[in-house]
C-alpha atoms as a PDB file:
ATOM      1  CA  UNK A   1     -17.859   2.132  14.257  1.00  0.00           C
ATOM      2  CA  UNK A   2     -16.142   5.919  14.084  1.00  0.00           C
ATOM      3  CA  UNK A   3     -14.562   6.882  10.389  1.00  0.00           C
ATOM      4  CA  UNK A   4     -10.847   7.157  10.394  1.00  0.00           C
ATOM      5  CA  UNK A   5      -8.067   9.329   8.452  1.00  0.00           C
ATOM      6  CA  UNK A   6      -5.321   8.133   6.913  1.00  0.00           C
ATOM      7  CA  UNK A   7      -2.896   9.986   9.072  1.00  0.00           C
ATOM      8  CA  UNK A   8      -4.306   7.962  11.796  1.00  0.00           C
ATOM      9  CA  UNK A   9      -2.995   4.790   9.912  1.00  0.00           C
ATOM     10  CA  UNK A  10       0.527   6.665   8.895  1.00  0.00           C
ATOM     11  CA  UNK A  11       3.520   3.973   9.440  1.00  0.00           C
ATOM     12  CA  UNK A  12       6.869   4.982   8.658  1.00  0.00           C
ATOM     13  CA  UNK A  13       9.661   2.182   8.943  1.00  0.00           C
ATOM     14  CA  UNK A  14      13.042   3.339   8.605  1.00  0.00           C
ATOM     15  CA  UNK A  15      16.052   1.219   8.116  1.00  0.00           C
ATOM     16  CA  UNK A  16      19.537   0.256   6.686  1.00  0.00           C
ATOM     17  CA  UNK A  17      20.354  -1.569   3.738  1.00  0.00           C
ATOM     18  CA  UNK A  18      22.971  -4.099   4.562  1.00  0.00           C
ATOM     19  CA  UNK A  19      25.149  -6.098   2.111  1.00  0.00           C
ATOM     20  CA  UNK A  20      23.604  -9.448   2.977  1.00  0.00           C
ATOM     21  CA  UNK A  21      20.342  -7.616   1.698  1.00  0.00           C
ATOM     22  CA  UNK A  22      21.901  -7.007  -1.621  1.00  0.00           C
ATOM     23  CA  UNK A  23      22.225  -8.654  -5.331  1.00  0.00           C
ATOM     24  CA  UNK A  24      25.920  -8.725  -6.976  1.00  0.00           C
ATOM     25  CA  UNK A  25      25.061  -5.255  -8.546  1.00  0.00           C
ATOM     26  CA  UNK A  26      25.271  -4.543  -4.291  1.00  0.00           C
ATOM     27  CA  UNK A  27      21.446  -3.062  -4.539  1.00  0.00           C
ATOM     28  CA  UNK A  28      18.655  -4.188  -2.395  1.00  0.00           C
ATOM     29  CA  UNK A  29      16.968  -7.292  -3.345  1.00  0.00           C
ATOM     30  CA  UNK A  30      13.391  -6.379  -4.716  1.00  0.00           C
ATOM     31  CA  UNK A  31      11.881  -9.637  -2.804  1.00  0.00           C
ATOM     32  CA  UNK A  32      13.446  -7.738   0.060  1.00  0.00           C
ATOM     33  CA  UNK A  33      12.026  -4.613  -0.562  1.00  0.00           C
ATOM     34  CA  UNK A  34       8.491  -6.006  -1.260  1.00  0.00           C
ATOM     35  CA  UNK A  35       8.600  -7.546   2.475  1.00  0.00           C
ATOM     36  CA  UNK A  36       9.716  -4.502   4.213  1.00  0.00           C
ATOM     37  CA  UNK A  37       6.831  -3.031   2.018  1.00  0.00           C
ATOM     38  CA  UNK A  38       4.267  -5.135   3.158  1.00  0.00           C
ATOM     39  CA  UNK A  39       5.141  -5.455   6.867  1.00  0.00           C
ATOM     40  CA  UNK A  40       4.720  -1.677   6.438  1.00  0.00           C
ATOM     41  CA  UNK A  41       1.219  -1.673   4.961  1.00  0.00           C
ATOM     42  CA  UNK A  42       0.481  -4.372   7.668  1.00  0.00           C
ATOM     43  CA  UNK A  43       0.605  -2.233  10.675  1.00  0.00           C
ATOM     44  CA  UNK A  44      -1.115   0.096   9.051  1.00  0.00           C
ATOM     45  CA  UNK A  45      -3.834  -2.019   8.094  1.00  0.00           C
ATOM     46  CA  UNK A  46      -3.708  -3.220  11.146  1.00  0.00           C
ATOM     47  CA  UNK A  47      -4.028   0.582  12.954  1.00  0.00           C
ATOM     48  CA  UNK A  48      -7.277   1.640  11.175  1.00  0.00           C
ATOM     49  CA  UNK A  49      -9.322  -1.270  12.271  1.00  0.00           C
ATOM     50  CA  UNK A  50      -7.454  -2.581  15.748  1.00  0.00           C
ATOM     51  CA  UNK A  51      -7.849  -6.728  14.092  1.00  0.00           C
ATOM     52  CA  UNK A  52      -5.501  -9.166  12.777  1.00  0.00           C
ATOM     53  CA  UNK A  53      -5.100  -8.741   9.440  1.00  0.00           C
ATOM     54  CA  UNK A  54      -3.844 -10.934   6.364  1.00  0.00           C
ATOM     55  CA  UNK A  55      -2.289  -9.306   2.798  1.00  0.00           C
ATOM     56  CA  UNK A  56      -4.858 -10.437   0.346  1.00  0.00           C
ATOM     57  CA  UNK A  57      -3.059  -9.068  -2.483  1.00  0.00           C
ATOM     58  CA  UNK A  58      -0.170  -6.885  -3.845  1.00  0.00           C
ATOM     59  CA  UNK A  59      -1.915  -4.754  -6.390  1.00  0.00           C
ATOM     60  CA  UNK A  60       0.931  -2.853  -7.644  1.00  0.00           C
ATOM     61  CA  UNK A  61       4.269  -2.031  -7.389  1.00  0.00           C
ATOM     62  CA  UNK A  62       6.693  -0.052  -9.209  1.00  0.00           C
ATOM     63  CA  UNK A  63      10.572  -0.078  -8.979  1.00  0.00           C
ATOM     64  CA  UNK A  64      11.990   3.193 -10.623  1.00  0.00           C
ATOM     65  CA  UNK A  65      15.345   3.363  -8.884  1.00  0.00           C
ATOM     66  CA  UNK A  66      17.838   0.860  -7.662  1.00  0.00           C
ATOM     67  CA  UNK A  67      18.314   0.825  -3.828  1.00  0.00           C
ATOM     68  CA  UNK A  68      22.277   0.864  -2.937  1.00  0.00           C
ATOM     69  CA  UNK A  69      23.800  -0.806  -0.288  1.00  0.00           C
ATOM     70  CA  UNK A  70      23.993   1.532   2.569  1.00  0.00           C
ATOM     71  CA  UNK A  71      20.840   3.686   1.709  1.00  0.00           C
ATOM     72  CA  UNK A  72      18.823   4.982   4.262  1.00  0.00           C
ATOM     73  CA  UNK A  73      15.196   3.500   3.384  1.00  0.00           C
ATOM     74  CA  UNK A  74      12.244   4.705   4.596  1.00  0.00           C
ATOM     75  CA  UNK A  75       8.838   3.300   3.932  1.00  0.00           C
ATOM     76  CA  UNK A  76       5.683   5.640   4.442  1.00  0.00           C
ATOM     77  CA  UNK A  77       2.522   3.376   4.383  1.00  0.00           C
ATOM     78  CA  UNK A  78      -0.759   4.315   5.110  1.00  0.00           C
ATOM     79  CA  UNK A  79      -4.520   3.368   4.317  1.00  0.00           C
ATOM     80  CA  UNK A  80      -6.012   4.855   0.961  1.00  0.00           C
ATOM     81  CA  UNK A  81      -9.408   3.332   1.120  1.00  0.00           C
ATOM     82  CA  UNK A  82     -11.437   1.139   3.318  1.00  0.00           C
ATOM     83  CA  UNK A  83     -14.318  -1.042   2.238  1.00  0.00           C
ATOM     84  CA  UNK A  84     -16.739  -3.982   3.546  1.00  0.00           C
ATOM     85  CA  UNK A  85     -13.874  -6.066   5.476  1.00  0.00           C
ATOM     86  CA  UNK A  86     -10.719  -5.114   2.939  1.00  0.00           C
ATOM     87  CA  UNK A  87      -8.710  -2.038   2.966  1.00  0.00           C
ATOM     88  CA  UNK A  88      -6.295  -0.278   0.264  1.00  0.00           C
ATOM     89  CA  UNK A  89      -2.499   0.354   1.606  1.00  0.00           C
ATOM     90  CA  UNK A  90      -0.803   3.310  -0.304  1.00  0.00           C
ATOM     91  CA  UNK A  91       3.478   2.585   0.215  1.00  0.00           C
ATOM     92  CA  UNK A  92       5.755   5.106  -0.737  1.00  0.00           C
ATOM     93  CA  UNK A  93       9.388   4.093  -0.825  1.00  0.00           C
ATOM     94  CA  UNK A  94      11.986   6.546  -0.270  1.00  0.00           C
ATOM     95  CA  UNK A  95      16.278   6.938   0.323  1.00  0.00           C
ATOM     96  CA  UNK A  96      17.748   9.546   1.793  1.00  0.00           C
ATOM     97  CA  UNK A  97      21.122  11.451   0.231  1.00  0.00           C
ATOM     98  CA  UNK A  98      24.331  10.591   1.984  1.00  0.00           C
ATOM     99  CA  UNK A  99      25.269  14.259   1.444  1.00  0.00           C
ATOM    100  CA  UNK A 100      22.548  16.151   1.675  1.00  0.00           C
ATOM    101  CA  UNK A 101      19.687  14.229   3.318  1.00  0.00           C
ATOM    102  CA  UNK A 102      17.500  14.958   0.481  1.00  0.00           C
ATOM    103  CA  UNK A 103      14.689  12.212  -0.228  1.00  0.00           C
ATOM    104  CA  UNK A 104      14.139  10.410  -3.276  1.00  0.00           C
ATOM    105  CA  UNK A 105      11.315   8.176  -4.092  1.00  0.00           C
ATOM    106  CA  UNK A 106      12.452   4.904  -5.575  1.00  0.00           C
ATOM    107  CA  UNK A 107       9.236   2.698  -5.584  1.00  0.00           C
ATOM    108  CA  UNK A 108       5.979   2.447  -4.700  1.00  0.00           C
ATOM    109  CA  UNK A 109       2.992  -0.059  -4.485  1.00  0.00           C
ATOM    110  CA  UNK A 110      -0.502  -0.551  -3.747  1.00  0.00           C
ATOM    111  CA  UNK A 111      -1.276  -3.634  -1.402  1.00  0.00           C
ATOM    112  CA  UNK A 112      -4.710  -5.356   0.261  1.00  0.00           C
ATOM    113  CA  UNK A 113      -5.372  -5.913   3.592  1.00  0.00           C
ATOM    114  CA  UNK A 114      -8.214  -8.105   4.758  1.00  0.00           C
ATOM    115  CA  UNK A 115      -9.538  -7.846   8.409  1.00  0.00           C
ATOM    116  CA  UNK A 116     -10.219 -10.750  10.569  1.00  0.00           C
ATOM    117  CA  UNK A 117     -11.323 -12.555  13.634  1.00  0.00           C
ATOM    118  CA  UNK A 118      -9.360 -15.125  15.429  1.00  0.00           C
ATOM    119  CA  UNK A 119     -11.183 -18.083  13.193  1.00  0.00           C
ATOM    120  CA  UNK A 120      -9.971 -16.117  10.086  1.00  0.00           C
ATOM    121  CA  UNK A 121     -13.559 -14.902   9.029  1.00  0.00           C
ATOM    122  CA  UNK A 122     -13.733 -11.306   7.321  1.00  0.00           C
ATOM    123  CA  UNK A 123     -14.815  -8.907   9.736  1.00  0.00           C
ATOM    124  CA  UNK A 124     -16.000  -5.169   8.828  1.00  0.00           C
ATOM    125  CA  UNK A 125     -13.726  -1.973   8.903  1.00  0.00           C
ATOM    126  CA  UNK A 126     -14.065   1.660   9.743  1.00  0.00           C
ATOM    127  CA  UNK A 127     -14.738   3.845   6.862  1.00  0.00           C
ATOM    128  CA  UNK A 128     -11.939   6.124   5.779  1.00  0.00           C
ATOM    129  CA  UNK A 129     -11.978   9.974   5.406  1.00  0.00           C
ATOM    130  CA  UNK A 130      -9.420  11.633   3.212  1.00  0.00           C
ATOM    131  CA  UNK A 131      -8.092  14.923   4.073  1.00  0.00           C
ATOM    132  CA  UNK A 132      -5.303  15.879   1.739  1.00  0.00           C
ATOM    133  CA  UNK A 133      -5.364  16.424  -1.713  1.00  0.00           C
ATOM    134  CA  UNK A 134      -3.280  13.342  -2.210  1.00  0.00           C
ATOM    135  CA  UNK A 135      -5.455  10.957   0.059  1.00  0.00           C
ATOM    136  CA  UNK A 136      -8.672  12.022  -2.010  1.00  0.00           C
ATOM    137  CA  UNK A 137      -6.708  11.628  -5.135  1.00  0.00           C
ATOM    138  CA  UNK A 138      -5.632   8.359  -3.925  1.00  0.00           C
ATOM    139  CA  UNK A 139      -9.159   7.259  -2.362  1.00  0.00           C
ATOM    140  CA  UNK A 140     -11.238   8.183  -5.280  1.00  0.00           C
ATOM    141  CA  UNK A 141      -8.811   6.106  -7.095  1.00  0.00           C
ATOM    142  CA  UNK A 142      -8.847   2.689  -4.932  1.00  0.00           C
ATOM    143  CA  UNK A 143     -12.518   2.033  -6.363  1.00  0.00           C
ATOM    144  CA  UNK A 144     -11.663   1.943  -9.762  1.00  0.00           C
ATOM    145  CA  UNK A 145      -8.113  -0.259  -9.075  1.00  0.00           C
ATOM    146  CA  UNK A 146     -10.538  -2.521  -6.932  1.00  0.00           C
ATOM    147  CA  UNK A 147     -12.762  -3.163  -9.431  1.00  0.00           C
ATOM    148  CA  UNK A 148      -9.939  -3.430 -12.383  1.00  0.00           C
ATOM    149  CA  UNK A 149      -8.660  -6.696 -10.356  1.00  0.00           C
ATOM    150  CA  UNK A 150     -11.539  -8.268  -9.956  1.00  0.00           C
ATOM    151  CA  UNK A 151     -12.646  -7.536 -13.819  1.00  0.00           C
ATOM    152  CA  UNK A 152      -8.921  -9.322 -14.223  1.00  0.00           C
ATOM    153  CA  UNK A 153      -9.463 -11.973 -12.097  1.00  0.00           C
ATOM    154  CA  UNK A 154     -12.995 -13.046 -13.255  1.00  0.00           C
ATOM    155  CA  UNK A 155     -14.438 -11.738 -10.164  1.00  0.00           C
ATOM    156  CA  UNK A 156     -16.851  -9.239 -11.427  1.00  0.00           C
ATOM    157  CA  UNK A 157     -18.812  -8.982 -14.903  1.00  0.00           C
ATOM    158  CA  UNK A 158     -16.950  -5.643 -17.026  1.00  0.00           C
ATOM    159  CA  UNK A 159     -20.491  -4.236 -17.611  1.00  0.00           C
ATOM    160  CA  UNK A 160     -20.816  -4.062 -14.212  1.00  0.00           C
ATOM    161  CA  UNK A 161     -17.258  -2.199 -13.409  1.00  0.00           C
ATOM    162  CA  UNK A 162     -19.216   1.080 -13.088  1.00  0.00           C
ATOM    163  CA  UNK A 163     -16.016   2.981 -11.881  1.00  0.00           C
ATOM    164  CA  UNK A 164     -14.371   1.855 -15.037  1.00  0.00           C
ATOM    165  CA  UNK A 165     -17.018   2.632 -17.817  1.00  0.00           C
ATOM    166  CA  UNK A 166     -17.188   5.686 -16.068  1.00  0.00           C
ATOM    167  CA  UNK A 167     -13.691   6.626 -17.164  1.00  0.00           C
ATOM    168  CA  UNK A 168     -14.642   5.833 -20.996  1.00  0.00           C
ATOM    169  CA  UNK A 169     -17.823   7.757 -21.302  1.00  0.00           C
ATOM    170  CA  UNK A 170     -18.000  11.210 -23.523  1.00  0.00           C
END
């Protein structure tokens, strides 16, 4: 099974926030964003290893601007880090200026994508090659998320969260 890069994964959704997507503050509802986000990160799962894919978990996300009514969203998701049969999905959320067109970046999140076969059965995935600075930064970093939610959910022993010790020692 040929490596992959993460451009090779790159899905960009772009839409419009309409006022039947908003609270009564008339900004998009998060439970709103969060699907667009993972619909996102699904095709792009679903790009670096050609299988059906399931979300297995949304590892992190962080709102740090409200998203209007009648932004311009777009939603950059690609794949961070493959493993054994899961994958990491970096999503970057941005909004464009009415104005100016200038981005900003008003969220983010970190989601996981399982591969499998038509009975639902894990199946393996094409390793991942980073190119940019970024995707390195980002890959080198999936390993030690991974293994900080499975230390969380009881999954793995701490003493044996290598990554993590690794960050304490010295």
């Amino acid at each position: 099974m040929p490596s992959k890069t993460p451009k090779e994964s790159l899905t960009v959704l772009t839409d419009l926030v309409l006022p039947g997507e908003t609270n009564p503050l008339d900004n998009l509802f998060g439970g709103e964003l969060l699907a667009r986000m993972d619909r996102a990160s699904s095709i792009a799962a679903r790009r670096h290893c050609k299988r059906i894919v399931v979300t297995a978990a949304v590892n992190h996300v962080e709102f740090t601007k409200a998203v209007p009514v009648g932004s311009v969203l777009t939603i950059e998701a690609k794949v961070s880090r493959a493993f054994t049969s899961s994958m990491e999905i970096f999503v970057d959320v941005w909004i464009e200026d009415r104005e100016s067109g200038d981005k900003t970046k008003v969220n983010e999140g970190i989601y996981t994508f399982v591969a499998v076969n038509e009975t639902g059965t894990p199946v393996k995935v094409p390793k991942l090659i980073p190119e940019t600075e970024l995707e390195k930064e980002r890959f080198e970093g999936a390993l030690r998320r991974k293994q900080l939610s499975l230390v969380l959910a009881k999954k793995m022993k701490p003493s044996d969260a290598t990554e993590l010790k690794a960050l304490f020692k010295n």
